[in-house]
Protein backbone atom coordinates (compact mmCIF):
# COMPACT_ATOMS: atom_id res chain seq x y z
CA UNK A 1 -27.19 5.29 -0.03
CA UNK A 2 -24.99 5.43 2.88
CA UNK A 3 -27.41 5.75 5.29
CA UNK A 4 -25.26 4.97 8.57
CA UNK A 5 -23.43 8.16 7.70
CA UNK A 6 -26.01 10.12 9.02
CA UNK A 7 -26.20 8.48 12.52
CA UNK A 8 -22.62 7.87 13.34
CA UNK A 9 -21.80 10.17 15.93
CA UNK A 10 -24.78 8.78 18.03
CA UNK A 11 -23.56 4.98 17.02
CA UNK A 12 -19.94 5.50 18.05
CA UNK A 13 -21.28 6.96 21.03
CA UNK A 14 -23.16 4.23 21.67
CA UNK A 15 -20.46 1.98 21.48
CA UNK A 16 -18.13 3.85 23.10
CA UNK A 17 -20.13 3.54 26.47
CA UNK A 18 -20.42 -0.18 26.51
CA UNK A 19 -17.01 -1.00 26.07
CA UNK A 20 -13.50 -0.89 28.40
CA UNK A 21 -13.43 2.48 29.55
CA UNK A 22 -9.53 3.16 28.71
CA UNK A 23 -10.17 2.06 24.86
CA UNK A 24 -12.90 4.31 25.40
CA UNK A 25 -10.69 6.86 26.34
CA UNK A 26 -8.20 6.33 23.87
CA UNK A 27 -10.67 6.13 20.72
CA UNK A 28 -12.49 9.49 22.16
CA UNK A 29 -9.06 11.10 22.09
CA UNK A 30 -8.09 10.26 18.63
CA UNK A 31 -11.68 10.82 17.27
CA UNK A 32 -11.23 14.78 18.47
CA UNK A 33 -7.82 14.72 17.03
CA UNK A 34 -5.41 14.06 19.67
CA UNK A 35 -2.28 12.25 18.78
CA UNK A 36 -1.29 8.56 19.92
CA UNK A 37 1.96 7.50 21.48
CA UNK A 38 3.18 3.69 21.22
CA UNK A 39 1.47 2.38 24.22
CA UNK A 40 -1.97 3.86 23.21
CA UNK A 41 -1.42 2.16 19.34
CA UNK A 42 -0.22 -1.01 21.19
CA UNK A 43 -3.56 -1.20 23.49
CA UNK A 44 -5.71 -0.31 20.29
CA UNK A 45 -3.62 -3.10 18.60
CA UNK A 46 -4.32 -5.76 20.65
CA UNK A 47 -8.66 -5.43 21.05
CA UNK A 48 -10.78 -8.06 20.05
CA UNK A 49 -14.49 -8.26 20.03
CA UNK A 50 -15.98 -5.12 21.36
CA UNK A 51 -13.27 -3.26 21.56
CA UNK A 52 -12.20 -4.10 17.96
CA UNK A 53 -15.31 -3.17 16.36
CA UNK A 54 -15.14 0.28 18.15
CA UNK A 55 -11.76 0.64 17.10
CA UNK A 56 -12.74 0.59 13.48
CA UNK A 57 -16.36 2.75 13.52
CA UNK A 58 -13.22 5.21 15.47
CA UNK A 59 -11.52 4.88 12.22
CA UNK A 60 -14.12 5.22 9.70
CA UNK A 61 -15.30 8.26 12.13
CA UNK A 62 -11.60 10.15 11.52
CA UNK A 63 -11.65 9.00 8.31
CA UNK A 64 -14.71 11.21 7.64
CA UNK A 65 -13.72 14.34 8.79
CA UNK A 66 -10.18 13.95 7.58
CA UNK A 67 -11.00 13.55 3.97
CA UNK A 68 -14.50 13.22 3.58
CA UNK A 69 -16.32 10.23 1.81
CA UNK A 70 -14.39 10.21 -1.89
CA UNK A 71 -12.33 7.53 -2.65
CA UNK A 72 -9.39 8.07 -4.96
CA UNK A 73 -7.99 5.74 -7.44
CA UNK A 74 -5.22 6.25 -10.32
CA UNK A 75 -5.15 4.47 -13.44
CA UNK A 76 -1.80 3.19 -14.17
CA UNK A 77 0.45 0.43 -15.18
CA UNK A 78 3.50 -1.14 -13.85
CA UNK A 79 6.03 -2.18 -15.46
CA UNK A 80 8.09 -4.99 -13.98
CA UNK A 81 11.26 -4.91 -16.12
CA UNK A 82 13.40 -7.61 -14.90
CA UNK A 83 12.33 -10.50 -12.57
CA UNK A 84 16.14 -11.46 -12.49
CA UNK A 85 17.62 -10.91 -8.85
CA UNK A 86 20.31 -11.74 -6.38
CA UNK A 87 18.95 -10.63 -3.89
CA UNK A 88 17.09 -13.94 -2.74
CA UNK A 89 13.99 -12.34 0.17
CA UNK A 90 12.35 -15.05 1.53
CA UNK A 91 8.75 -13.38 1.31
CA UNK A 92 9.33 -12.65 -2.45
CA UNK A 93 8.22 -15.52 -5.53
CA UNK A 94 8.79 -12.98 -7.66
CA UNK A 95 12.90 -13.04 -8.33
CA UNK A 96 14.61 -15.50 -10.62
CA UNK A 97 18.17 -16.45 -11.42
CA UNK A 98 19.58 -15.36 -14.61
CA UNK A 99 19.17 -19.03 -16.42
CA UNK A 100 15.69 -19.63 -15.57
CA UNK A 101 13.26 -21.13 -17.96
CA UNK A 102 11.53 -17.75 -17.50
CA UNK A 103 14.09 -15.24 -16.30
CA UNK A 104 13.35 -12.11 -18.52
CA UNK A 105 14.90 -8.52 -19.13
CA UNK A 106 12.87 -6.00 -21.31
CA UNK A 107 14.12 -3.87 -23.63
CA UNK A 108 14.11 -0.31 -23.22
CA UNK A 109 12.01 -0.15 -25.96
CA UNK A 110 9.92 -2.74 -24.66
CA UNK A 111 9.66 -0.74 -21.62
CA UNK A 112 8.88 2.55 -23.94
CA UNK A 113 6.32 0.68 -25.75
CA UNK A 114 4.73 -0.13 -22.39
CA UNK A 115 4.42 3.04 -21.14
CA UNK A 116 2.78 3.99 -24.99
CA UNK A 117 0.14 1.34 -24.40
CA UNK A 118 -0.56 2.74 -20.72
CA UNK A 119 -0.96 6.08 -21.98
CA UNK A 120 -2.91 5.02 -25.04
CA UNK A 121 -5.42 3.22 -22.43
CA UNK A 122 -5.86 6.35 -20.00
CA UNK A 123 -2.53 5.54 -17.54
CA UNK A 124 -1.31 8.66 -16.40
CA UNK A 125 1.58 6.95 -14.27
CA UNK A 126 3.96 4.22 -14.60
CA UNK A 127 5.19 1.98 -11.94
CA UNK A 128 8.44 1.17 -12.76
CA UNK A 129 10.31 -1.53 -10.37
CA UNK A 130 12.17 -5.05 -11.01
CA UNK A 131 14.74 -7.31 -9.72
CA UNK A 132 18.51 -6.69 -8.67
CA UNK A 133 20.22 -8.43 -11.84
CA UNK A 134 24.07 -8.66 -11.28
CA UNK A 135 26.06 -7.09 -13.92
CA UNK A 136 23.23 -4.08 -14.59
CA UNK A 137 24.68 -0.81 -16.13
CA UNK A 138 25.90 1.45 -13.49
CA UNK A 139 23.41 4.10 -15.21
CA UNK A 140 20.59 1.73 -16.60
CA UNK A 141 17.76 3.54 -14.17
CA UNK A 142 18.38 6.88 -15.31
CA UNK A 143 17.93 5.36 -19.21
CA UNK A 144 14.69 3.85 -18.40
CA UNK A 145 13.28 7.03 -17.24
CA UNK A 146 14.77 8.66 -20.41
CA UNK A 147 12.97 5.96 -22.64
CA UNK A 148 9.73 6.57 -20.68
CA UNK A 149 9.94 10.40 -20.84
CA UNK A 150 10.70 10.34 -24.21
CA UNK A 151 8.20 8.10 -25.66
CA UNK A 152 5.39 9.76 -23.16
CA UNK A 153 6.21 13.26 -22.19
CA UNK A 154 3.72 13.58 -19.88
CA UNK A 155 3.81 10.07 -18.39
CA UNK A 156 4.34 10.68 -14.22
CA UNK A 157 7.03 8.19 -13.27
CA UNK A 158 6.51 6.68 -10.13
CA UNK A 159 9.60 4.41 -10.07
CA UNK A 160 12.59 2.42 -8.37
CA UNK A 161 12.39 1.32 -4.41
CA UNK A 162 14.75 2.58 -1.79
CA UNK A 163 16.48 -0.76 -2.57
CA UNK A 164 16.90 -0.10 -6.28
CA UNK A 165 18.09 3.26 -5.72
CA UNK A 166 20.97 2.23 -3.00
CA UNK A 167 21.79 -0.56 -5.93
CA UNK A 168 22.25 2.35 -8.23
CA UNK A 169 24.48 4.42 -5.97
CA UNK A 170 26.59 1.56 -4.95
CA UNK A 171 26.98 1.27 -9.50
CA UNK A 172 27.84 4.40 -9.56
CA UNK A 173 30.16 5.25 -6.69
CA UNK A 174 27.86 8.87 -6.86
CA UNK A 175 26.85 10.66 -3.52
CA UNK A 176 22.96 9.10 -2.50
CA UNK A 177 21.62 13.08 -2.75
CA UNK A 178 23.50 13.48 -6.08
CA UNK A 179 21.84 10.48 -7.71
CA UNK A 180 18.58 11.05 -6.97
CA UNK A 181 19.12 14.48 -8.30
CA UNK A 182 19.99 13.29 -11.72
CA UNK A 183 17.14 10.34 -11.57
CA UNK A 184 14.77 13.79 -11.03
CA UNK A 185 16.08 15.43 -14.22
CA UNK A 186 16.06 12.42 -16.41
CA UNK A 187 12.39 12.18 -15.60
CA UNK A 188 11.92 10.80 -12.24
CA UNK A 189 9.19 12.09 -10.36
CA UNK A 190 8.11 9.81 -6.95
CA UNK A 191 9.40 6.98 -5.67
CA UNK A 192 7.81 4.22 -4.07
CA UNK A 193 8.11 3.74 -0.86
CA UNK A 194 8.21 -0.01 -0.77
CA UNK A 195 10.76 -2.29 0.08
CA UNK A 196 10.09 -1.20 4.02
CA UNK A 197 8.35 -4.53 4.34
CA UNK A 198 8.86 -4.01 8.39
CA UNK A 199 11.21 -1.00 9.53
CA UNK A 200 13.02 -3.69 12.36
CA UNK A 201 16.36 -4.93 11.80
CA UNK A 202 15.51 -8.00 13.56
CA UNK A 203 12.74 -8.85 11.01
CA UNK A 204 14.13 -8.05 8.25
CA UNK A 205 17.32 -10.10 9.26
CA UNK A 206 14.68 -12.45 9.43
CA UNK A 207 13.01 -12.42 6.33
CA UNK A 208 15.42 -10.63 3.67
CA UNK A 209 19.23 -11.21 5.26
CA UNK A 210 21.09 -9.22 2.41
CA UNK A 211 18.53 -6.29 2.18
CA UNK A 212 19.16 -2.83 2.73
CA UNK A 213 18.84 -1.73 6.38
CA UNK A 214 16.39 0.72 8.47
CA UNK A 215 18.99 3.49 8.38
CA UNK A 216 19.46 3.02 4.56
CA UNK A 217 16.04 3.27 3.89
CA UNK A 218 15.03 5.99 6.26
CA UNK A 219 17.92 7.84 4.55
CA UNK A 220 16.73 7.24 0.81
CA UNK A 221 12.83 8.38 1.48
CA UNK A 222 14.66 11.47 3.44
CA UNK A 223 17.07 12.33 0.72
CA UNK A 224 14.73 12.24 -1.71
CA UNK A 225 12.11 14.09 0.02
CA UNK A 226 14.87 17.08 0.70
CA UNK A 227 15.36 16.95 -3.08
CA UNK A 228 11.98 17.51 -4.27
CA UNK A 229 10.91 14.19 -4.60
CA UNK A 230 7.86 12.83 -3.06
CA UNK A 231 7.27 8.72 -1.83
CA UNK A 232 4.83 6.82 -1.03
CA UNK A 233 5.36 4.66 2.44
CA UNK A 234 4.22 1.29 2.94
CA UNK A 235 4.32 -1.70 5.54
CA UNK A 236 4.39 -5.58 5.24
CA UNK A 237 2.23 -7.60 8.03
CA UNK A 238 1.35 -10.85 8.46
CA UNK A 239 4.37 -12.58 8.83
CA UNK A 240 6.78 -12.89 11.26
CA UNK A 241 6.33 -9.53 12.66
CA UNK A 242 3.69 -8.46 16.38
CA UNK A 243 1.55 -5.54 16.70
CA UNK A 244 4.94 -4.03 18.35
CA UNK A 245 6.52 -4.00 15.22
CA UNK A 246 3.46 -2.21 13.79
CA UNK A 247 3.44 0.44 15.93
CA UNK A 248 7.14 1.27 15.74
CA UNK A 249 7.22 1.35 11.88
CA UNK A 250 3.86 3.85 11.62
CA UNK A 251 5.35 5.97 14.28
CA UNK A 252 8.72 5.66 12.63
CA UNK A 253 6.38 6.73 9.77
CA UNK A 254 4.69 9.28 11.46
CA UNK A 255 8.04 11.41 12.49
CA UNK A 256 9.86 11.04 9.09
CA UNK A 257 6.54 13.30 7.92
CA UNK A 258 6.88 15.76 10.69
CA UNK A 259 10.58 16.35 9.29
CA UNK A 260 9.95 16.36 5.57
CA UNK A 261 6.41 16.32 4.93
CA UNK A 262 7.48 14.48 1.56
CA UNK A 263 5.34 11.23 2.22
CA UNK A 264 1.68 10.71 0.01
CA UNK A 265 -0.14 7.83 1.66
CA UNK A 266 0.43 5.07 3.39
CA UNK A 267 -0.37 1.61 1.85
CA UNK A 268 -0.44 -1.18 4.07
CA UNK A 269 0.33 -4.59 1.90
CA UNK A 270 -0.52 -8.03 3.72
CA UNK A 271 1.83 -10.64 3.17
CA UNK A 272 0.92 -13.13 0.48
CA UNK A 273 2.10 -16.06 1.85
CA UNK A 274 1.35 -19.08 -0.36
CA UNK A 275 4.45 -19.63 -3.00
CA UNK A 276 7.14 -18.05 -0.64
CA UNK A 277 9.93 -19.41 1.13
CA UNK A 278 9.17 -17.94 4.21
CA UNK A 279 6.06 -19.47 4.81
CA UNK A 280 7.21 -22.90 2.77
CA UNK A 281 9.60 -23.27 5.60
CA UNK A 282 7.36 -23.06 8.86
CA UNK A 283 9.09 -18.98 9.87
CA UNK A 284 6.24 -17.06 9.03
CA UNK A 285 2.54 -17.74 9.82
CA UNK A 286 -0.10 -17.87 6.81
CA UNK A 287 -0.60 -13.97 6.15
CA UNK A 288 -2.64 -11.71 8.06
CA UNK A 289 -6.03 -12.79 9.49
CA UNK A 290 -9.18 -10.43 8.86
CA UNK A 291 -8.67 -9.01 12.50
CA UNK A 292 -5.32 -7.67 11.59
CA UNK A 293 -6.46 -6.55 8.15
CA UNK A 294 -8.71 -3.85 10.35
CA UNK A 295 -6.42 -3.58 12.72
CA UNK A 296 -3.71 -2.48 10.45
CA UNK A 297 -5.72 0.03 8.39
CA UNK A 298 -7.43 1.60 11.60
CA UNK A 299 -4.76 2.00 13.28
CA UNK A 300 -2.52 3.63 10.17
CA UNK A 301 -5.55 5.96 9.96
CA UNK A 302 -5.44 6.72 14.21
CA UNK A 303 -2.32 7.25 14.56
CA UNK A 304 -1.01 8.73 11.00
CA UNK A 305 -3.79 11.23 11.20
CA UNK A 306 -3.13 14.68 10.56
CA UNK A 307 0.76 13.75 9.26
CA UNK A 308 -0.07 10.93 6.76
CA UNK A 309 -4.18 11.21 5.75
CA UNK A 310 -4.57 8.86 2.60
CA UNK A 311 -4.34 5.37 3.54
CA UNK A 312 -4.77 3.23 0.48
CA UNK A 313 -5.46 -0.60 0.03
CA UNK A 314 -3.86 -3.16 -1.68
CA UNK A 315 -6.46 -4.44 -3.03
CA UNK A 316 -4.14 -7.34 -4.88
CA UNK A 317 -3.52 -8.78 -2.04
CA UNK A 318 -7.14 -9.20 -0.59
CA UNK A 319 -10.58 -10.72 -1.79
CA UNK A 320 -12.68 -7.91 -2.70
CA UNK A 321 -15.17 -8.57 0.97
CA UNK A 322 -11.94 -7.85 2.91
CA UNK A 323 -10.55 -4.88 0.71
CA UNK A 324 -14.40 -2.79 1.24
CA UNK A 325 -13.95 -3.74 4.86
CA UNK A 326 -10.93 -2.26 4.94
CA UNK A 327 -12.74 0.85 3.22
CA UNK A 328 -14.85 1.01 6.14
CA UNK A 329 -11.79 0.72 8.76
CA UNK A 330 -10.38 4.11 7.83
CA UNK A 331 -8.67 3.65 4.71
CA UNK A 332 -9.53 6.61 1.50
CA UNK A 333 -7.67 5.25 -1.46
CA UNK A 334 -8.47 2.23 -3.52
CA UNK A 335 -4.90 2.46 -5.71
CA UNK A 336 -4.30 1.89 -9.00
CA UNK A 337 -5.95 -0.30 -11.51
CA UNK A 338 -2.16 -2.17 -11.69
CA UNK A 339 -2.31 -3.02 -15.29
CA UNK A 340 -0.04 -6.34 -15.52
CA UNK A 341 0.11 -6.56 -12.04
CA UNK A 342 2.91 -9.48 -11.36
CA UNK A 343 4.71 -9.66 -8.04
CA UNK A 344 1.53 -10.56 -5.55
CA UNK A 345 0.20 -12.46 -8.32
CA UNK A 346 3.20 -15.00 -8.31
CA UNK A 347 3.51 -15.27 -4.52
CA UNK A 348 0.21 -16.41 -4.30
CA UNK A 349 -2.41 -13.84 -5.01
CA UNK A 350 -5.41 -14.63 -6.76
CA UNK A 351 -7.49 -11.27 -6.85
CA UNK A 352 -6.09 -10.55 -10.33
CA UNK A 353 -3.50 -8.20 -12.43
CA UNK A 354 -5.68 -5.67 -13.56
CA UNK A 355 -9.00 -3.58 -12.09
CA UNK A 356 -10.61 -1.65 -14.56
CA UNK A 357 -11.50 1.84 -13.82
CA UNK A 358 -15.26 0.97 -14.15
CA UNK A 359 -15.13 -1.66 -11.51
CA UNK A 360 -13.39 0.44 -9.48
CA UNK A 361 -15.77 2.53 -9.40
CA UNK A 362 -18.73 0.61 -8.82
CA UNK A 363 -16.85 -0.98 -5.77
CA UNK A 364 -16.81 2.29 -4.19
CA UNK A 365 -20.43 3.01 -5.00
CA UNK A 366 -21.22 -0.01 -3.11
CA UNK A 367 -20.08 1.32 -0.30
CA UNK A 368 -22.16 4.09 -0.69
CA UNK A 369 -19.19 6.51 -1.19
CA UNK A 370 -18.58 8.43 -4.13
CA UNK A 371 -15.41 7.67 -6.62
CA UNK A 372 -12.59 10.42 -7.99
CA UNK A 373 -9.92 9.46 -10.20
CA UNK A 374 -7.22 11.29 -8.68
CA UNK A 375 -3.17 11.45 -10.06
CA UNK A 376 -0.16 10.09 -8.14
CA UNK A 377 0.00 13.74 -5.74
CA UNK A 378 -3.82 13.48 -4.78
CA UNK A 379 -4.85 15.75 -7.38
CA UNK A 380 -8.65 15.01 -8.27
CA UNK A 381 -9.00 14.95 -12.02
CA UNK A 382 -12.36 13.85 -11.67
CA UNK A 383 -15.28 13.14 -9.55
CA UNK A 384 -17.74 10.75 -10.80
CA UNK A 385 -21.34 11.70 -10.09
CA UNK A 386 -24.23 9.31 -9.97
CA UNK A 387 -24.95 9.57 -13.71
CA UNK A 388 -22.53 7.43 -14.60
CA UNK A 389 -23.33 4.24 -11.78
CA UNK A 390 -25.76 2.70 -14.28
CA UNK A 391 -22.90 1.71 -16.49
CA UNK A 392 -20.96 0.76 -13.87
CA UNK A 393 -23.02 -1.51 -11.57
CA UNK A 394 -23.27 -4.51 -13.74
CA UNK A 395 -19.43 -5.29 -13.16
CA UNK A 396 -19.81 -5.86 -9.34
CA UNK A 397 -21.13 -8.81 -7.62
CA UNK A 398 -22.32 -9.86 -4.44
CA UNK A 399 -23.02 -7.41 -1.32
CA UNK A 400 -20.44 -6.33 1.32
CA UNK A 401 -20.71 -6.93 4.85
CA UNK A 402 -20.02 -5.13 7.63
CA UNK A 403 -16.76 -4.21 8.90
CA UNK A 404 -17.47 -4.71 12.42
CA UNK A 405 -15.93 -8.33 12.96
CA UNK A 406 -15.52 -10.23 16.05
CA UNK A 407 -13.32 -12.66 17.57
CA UNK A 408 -15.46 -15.32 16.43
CA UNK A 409 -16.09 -14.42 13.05
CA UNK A 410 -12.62 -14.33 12.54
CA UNK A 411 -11.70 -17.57 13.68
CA UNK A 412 -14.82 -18.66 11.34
CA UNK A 413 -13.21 -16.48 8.55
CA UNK A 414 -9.56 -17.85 8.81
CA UNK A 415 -11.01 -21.18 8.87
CA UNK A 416 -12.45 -21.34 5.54
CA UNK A 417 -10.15 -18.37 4.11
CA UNK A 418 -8.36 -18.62 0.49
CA UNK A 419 -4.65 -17.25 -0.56
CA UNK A 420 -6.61 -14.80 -2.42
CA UNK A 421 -7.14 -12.55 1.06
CA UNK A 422 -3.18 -12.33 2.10
């Protein structure tokens, strides 16, 4: 049972009288809903100790009367279709050249096939991304989409970064607004809002060179949201980036929403460090530590509230301890069970390709919180009642602890710390 739940107000109280009085301030102010500019994120992004802890019970508190204590999850699959690319990032292990030992290129009726499997095994949405392969067919997006659609009608096709679809409009030589239009009616129907990594042209100079820029991202997600076409948004930490950086892309963030309204959640994804370039090298330090795993999430949830209210976890690209903490640090959403998950699993990543639904579930029952398979839009199919726990305890181990971490149990934690975390 979730038995803090029922004391919280008093306990954040508590806390909120025995630390600084201008985090104080600040956490009282976004706990009753007030909105944060970038020097109140920035002071919130740099507490430790004390301060920290408060800064995620603040979370957890917003959390709570934002969207209550469900956590959502979607069962789905991705489908990686190429790992060919020219694009080179230096955060990415994923991308090969063309005459690799294992450089590959699915069929479309591989990728049909795919989504036939996902569908056959309770997938209701396919995540469809892959590498920049030189050479592609000006119009080869819009014909996976039609292979999808037409092997699974009622597949939801959550597909192609901001990256891929600037790729397909430079193919094409078609407007940006007219493309996405015709990747809606083959069967398109969100886009992932990846590829941000961080939304700083001086980072990304730094850790991609020949990716698309700020403005041509911003400008996909806002095209396609004017179109009818929802995204997700995500950010990259842990790398070369500073808590400045994080507070300019989540208020970056925050304002695209305010225009369009088109985002769904926000995922933040910690940089898996251990097979990249960009750590190989000595640029980037060795992923996020746990203090900026809270950090991140609490703050997404502070300052995103009321614009942006389903922050969901990687849970990939963390041990399991550090993904419930991050449950408990204002975050709603525990993903997708990422059938065949590939790209954090060959930079490093060691928490697996694949979450059942089942363990899912149990996860979130550990936290005392109750689970809801939801669909890509937030729409609960189902909540799962108590009945059911029995069959899903046995597939979760060991007990959680709490989120409140200090200064010194981080150090302790980075110390001993596995790739699996980042």
């Amino acid at each position: 049972m979730n038995a803090y739940r029922e004391s919280e107000p008093e306990k954040l109280e508590d806390r909120l009288s025995r630390i600084d009085s201008e985090i104080a301030g600040l956490l009282t102010r976004a706990v009753e809903g007030g909105e944060l500019d970038f020097d109140d994120g920035l002071k919130l992004a740099r507490t430790e100790g004390a301060e920290l802890d408060a800064l995620v019970l603040a979370a957890d508190h917003v959390r709570h009367k934002r969207v209550g204590d469900v956590i959502t999850y979607v069962v789905n699959r991705n489908i990686n279709f190429t790992n060919v690319c020219f694009v080179g990032c230096r955060f990415c292990a994923f991308s090969r050249a063309p005459r690799e030992h294992d450089a590959y290129f699915l069929s479309l009726e591989e990728v049909a096939h795919r989504s036939i499997e996902a569908w056959e095994r309770g997938a209701r949405e396919v995540c469809v991304q892959g590498g920049l392969p030189r050479g592609l067919d000006p119009f080869y997006y819009r014909d996976i989409l039609h292979s999808i659609k037409t092997a699974t009608p009622s597949m939801h096709i959550h597909a192609f970064s901001p990256m891929e679809i600037v790729y397909g409009v430079e193919l094409t030589g078609m407007p940006l607004r007219d493309y996405l239009l015709m990747l809606k009616e083959a069967g398109l129907d969100t886009l992932p809002g990846t590829a941000a990594e961080i939304l700083d042209d001086g980072v990304r100079h730094e850790i991609e060179r020949i990716k698309l820029t700020v403005a041509q991202w911003v400008d996909v997600v806002t095209t396609a949201h004017t179109v009818g076409i929802r995204t997700t948004s995500t950010m990259m930490y842990g790398h070369t980036e500073t808590e400045e950086h994080w507070l300019r892309h989540l208020l970056l963030l925050r304002d695209i929403q305010k225009r369009t309204g088109g985002f769904t959640e926000f995922v933040p994804l910690g940089f898996v460090h251990q097979n990249t370039q960009l750590y190989q090298s000595g640029d980037a330090r060795p992923g996020p530590t746990t203090n900026e795993h809270l950090k991140v999430h609490a703050l997404a949830r502070l300052m995103l509230q009321g614009w942006i209210d389903n922050i969901q976890i990687s849970w990939v690209k963390m041990t399991t301890e550090m993904t419930q903490s991050c449950l408990r640090a204002g975050a709603n959403d525990y993903g997708g069970t990422l059938m065949d998950e590939n790209i954090s699993r060959l930079a490093g990543a060691t928490s697996g390709q694949y979450l059942s639904p089942s363990d899912i579930r149990a996860r979130i029952r550990k936290l005392g919180r109750v689970p809801a398979e939801r669909n890509t839009l937030y729409k609960i199919l189902k909540v799962h009642g108590r009945e059911e726990e029995a069959q899903d305890e046995p597939e979760v181990s060991a007990a959680i602890p709490s989120p409140f971490v200090t200064l010194e149990h981080s150090r302790a934690h980075a110390a001993h710390r596995t790739g699996s975390e980042d």
